[in-house]
C-alpha atoms as a PDB file:
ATOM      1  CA  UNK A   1      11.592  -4.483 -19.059  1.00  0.00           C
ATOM      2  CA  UNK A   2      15.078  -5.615 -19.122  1.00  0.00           C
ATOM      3  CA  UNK A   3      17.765  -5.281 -16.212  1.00  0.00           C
ATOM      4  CA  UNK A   4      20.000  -2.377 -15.600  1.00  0.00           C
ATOM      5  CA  UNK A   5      22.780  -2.678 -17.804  1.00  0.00           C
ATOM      6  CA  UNK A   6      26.570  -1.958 -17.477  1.00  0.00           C
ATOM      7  CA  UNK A   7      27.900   0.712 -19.343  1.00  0.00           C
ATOM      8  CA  UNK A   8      31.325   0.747 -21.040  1.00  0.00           C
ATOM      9  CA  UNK A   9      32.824   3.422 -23.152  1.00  0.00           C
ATOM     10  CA  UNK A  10      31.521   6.983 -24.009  1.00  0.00           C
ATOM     11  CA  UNK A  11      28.393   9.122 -23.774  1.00  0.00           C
ATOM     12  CA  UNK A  12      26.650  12.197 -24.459  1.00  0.00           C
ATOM     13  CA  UNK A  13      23.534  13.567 -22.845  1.00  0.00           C
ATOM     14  CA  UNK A  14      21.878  16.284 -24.678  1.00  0.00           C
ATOM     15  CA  UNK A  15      19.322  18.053 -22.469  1.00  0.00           C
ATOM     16  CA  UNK A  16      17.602  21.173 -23.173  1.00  0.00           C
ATOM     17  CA  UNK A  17      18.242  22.463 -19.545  1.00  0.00           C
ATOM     18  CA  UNK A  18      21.470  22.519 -16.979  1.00  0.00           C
ATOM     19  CA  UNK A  19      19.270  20.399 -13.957  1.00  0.00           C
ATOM     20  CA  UNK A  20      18.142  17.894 -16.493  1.00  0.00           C
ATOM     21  CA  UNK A  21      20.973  15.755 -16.613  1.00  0.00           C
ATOM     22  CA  UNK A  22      20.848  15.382 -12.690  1.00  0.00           C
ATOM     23  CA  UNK A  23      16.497  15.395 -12.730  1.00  0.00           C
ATOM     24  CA  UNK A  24      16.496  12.409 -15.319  1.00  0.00           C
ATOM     25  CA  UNK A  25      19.535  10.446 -15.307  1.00  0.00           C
ATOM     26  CA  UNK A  26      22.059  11.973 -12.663  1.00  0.00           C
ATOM     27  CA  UNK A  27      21.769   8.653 -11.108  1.00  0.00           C
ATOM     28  CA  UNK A  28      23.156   6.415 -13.905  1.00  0.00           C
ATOM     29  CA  UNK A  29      25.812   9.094 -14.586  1.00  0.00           C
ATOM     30  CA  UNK A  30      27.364   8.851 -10.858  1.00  0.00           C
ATOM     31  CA  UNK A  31      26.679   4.418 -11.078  1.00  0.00           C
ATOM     32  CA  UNK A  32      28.676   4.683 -13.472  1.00  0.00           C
ATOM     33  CA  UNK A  33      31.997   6.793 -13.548  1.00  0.00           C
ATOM     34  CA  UNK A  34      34.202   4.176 -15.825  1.00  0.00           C
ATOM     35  CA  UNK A  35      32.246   5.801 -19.091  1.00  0.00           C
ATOM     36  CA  UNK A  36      33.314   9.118 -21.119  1.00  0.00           C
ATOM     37  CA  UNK A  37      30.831  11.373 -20.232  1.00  0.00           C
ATOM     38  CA  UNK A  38      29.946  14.524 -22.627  1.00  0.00           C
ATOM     39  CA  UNK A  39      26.793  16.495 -21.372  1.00  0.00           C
ATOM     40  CA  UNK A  40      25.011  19.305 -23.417  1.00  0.00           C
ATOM     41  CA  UNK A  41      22.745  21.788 -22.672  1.00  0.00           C
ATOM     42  CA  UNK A  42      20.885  23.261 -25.439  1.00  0.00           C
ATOM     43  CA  UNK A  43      20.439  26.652 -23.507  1.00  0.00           C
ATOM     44  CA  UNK A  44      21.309  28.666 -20.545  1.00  0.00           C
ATOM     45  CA  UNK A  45      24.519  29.343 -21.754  1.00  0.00           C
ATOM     46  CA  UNK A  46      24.199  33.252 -20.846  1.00  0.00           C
ATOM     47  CA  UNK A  47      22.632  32.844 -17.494  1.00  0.00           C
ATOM     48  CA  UNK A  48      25.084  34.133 -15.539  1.00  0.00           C
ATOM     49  CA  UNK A  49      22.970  31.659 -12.230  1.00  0.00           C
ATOM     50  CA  UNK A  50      22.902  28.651 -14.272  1.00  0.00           C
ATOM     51  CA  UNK A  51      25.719  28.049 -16.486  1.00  0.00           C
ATOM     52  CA  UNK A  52      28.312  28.188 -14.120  1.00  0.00           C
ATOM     53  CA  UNK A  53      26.529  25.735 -11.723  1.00  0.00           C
ATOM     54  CA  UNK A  54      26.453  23.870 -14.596  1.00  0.00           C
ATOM     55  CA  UNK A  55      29.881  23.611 -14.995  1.00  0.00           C
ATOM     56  CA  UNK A  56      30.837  22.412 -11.446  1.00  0.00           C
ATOM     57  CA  UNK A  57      27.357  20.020 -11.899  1.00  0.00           C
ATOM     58  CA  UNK A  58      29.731  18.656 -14.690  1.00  0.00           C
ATOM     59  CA  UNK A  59      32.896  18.442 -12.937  1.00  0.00           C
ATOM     60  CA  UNK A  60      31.084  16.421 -10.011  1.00  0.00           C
ATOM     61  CA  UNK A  61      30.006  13.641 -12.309  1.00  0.00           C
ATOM     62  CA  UNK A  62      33.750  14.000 -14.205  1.00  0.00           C
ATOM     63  CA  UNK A  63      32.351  14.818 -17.498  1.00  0.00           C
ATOM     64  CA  UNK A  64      32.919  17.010 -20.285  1.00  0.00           C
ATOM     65  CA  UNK A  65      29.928  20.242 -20.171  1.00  0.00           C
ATOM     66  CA  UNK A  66      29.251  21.845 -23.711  1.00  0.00           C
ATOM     67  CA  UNK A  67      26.121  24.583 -23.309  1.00  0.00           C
ATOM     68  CA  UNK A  68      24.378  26.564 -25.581  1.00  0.00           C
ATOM     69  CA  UNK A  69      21.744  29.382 -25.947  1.00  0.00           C
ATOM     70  CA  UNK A  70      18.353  28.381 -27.336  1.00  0.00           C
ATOM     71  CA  UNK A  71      15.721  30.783 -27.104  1.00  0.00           C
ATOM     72  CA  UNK A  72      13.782  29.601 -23.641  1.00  0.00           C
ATOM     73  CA  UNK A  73      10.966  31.566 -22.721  1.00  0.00           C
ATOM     74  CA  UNK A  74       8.303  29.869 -24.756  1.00  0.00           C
ATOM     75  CA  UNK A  75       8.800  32.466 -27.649  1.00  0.00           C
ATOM     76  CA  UNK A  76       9.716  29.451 -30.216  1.00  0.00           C
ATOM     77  CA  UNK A  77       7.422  26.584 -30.482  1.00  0.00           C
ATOM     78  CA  UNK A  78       8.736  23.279 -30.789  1.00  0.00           C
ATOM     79  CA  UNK A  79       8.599  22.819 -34.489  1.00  0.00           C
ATOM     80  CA  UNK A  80      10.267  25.979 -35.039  1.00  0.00           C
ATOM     81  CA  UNK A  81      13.361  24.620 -32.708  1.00  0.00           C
ATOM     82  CA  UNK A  82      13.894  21.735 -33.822  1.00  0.00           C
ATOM     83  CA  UNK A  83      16.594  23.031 -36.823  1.00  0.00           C
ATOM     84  CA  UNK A  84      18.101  25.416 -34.490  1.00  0.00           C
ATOM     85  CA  UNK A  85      18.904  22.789 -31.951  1.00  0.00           C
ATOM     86  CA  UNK A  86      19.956  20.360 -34.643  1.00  0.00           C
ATOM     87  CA  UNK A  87      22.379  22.766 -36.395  1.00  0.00           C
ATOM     88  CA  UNK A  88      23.711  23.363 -32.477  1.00  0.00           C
ATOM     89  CA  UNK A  89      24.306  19.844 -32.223  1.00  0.00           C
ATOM     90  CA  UNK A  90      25.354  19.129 -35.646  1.00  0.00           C
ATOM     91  CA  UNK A  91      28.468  22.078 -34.986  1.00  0.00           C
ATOM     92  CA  UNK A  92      29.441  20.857 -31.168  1.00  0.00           C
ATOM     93  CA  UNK A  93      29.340  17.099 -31.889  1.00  0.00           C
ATOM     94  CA  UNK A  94      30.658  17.056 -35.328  1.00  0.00           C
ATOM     95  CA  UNK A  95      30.977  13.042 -36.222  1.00  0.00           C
ATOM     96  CA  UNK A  96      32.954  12.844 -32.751  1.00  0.00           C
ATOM     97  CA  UNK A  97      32.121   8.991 -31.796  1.00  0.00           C
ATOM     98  CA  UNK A  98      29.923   7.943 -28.679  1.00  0.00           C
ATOM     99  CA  UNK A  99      28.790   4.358 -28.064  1.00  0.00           C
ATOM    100  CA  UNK A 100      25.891   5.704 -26.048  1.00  0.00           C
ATOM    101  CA  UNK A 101      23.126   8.782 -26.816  1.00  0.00           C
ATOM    102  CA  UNK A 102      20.840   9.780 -24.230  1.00  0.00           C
ATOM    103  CA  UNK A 103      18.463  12.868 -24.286  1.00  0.00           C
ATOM    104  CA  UNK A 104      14.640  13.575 -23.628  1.00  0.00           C
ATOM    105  CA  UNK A 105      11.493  11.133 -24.623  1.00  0.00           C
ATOM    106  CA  UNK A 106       8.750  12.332 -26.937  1.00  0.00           C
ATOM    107  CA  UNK A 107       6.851  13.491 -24.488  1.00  0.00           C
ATOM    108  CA  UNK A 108       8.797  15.894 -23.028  1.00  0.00           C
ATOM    109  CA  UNK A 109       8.367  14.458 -19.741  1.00  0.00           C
ATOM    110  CA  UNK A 110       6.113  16.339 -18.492  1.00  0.00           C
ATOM    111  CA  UNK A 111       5.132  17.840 -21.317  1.00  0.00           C
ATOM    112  CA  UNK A 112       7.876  20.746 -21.626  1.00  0.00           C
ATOM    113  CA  UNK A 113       8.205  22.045 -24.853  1.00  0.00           C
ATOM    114  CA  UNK A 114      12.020  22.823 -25.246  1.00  0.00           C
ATOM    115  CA  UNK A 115      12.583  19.102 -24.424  1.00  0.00           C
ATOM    116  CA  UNK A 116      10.630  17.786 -27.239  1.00  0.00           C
ATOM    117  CA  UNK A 117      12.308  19.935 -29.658  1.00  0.00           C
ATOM    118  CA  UNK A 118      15.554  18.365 -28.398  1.00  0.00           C
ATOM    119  CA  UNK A 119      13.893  15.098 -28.445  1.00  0.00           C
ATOM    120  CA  UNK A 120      12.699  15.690 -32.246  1.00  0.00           C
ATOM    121  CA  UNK A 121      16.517  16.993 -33.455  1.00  0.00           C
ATOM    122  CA  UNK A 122      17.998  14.340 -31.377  1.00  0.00           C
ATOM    123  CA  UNK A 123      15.986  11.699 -33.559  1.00  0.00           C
ATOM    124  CA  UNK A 124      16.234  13.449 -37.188  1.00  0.00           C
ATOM    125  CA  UNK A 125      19.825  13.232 -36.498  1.00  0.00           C
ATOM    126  CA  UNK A 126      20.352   9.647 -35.762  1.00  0.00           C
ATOM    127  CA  UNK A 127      17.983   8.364 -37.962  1.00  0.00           C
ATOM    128  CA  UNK A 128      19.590   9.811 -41.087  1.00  0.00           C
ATOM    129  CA  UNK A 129      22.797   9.204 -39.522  1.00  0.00           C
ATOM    130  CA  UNK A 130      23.950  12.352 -39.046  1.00  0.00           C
ATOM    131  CA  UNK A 131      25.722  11.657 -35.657  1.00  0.00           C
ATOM    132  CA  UNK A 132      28.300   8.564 -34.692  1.00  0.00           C
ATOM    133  CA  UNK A 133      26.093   6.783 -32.074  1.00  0.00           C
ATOM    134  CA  UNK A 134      26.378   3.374 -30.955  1.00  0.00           C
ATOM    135  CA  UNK A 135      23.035   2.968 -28.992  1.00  0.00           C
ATOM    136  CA  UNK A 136      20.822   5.988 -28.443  1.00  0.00           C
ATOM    137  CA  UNK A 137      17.918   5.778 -25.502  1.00  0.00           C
ATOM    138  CA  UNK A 138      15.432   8.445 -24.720  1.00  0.00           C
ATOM    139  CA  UNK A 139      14.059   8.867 -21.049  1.00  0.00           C
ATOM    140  CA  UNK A 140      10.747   7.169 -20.519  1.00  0.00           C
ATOM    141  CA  UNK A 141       8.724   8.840 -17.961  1.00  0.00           C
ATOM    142  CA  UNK A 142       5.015   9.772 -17.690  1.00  0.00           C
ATOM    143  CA  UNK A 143       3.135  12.441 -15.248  1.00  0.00           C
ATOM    144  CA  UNK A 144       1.341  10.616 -12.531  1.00  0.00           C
ATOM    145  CA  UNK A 145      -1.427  13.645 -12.615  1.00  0.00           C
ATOM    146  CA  UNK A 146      -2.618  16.597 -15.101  1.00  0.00           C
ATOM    147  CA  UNK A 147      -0.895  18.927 -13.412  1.00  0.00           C
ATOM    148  CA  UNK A 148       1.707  20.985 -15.171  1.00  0.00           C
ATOM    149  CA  UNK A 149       4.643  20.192 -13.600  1.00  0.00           C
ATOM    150  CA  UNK A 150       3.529  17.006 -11.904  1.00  0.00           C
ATOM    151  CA  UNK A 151       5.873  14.342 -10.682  1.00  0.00           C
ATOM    152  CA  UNK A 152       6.345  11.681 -13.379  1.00  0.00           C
ATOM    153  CA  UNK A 153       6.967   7.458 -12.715  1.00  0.00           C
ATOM    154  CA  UNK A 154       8.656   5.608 -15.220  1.00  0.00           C
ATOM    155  CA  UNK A 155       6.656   3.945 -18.560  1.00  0.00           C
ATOM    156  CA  UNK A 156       6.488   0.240 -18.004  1.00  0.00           C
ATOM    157  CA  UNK A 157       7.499  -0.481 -21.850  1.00  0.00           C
ATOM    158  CA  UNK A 158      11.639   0.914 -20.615  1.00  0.00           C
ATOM    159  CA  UNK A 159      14.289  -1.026 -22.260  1.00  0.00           C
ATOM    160  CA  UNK A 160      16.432   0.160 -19.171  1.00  0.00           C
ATOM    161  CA  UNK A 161      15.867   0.520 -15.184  1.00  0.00           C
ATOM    162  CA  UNK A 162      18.230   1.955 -13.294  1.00  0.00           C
ATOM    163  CA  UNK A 163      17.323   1.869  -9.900  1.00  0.00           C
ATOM    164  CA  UNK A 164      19.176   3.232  -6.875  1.00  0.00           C
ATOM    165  CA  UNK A 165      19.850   2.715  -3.518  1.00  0.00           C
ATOM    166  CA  UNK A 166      18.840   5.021  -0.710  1.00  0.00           C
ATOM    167  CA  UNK A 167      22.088   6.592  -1.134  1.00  0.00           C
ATOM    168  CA  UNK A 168      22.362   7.059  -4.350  1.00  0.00           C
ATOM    169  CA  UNK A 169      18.817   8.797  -4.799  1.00  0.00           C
ATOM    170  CA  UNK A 170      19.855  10.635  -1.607  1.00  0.00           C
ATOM    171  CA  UNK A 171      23.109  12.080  -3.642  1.00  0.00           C
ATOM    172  CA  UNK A 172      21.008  12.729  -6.777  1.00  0.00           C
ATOM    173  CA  UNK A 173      19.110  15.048  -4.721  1.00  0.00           C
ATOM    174  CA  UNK A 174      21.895  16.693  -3.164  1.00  0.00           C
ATOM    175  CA  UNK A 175      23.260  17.537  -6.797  1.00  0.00           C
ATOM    176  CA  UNK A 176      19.337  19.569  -6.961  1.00  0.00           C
ATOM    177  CA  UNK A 177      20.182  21.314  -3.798  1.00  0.00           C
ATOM    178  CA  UNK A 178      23.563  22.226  -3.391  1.00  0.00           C
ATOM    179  CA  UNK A 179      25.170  22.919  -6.753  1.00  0.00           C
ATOM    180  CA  UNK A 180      21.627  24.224  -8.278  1.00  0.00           C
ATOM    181  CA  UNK A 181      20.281  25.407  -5.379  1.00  0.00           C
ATOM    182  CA  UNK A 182      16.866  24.408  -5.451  1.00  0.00           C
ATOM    183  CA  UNK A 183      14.624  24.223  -2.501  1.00  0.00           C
ATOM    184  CA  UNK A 184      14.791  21.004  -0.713  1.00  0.00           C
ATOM    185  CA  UNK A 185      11.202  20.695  -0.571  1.00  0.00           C
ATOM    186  CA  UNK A 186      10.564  22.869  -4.177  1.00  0.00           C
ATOM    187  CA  UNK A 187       9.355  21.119  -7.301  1.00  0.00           C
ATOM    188  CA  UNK A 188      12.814  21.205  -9.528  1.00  0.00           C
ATOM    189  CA  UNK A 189      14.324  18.626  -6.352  1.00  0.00           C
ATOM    190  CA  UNK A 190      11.152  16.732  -6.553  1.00  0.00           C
ATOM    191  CA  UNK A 191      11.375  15.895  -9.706  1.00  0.00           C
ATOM    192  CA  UNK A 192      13.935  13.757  -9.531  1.00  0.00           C
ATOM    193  CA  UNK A 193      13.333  10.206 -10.452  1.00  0.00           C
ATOM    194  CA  UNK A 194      14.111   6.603  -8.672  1.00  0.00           C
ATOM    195  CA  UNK A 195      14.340   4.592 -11.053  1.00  0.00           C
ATOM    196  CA  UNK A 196      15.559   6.392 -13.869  1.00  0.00           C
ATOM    197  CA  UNK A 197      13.688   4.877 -16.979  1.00  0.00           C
ATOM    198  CA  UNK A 198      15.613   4.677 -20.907  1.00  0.00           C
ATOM    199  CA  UNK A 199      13.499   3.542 -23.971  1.00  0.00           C
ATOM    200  CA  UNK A 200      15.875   2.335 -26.870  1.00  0.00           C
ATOM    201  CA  UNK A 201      15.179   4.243 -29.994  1.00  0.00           C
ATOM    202  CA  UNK A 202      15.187   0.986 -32.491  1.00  0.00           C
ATOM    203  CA  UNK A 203      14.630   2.651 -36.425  1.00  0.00           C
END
């Protein structure tokens, strides 16, 4: 596993989900406020709870919030997504340059299947070069048990590690709690991850 690196330049994070950002990465996106930030959320955009918390989510890190609407209540499987989220992409990212690409791992994390689709347009894009990426790095997480939404640890193959402080993790959470308004003690806040864990996708 290599070191935490610095980041320099611009980035986009395309999640499926406005919490995401914060759950899997919200760490490394408040470490490091010097970058461009662009985050997208493949749905939610007509939740009249979530998208606006979104939006001031966004404005706390000092990034740029693009949301759309994909179908989320487990109506469309994940094969069936994956053009729908890549045409969404393809039309609110255009060939707009980023030096860095982040988004969800293969496995979903823990296992959802909205982020897979993402994860699966995400990679069709990039690999036939579709999108003007510099580096593009999946999270790397596994569930530490079989249950559905179990807490996850990082994969010990990461190309990146960003671990934080007390502090930092503590302000991560806070993010959870009072912009989303999860429960303290609920699983969405729980979720969050220390370190945050990035596998570079090398084609």
């Amino acid at each position: 596993m290599n070191r935490e690196e610095i980041l320099k330049g611009s980035a986009l994070v395309i999640v499926a989900h406005p919490d995401d950002e914060t759950i899997w990465m919200g760490g490394t996106i408040m470490k490091n406020p010097q970058v461009d930030w662009t985050i997208f959320s493949i749905c939610r955009k007509s939740d009249p709870d979530r998208m606006p918390k979104f939006m001031k989510v966004a404005e706390r890190y000092g990034a740029k919030a693009l949301i759309e609407d994909v179908e989320d209540d487990g109506k469309m499987g994940v094969q069936r997504s994956v053009p729908v989220i890549r045409d969404l992409i393809l039309s609110a990212v255009k060939k707009q340059k980023f030096d860095f690409l982040f988004t969800h791992g293969r496995n979903g994390e823990y296992g959802h299947s909205r982020h897979k689709g993402v994860h699966l347009a995400v990679r069709e894009l990039v690999k036939g070069g579709n999108l003007n990426i510099g580096r593009t790095l999946f999270f790397n997480y596994k569930k530490i048990s079989q249950e559905k939404f179990s807490q996850v640890t990082f994969k010990r193959n990461s190309t990146w590690l960003v671990r934080l402080t007390k502090e930092e993790a503590a302000a991560k959470k806070d993010v959870m709690i009072g912009y989303y308004g999860f429960d303290k003690d609920g699983i969405d806040a729980n979720l969050c991850t220390n370190p945050e864990a990035f596998i570079e996708f090398r084609y």
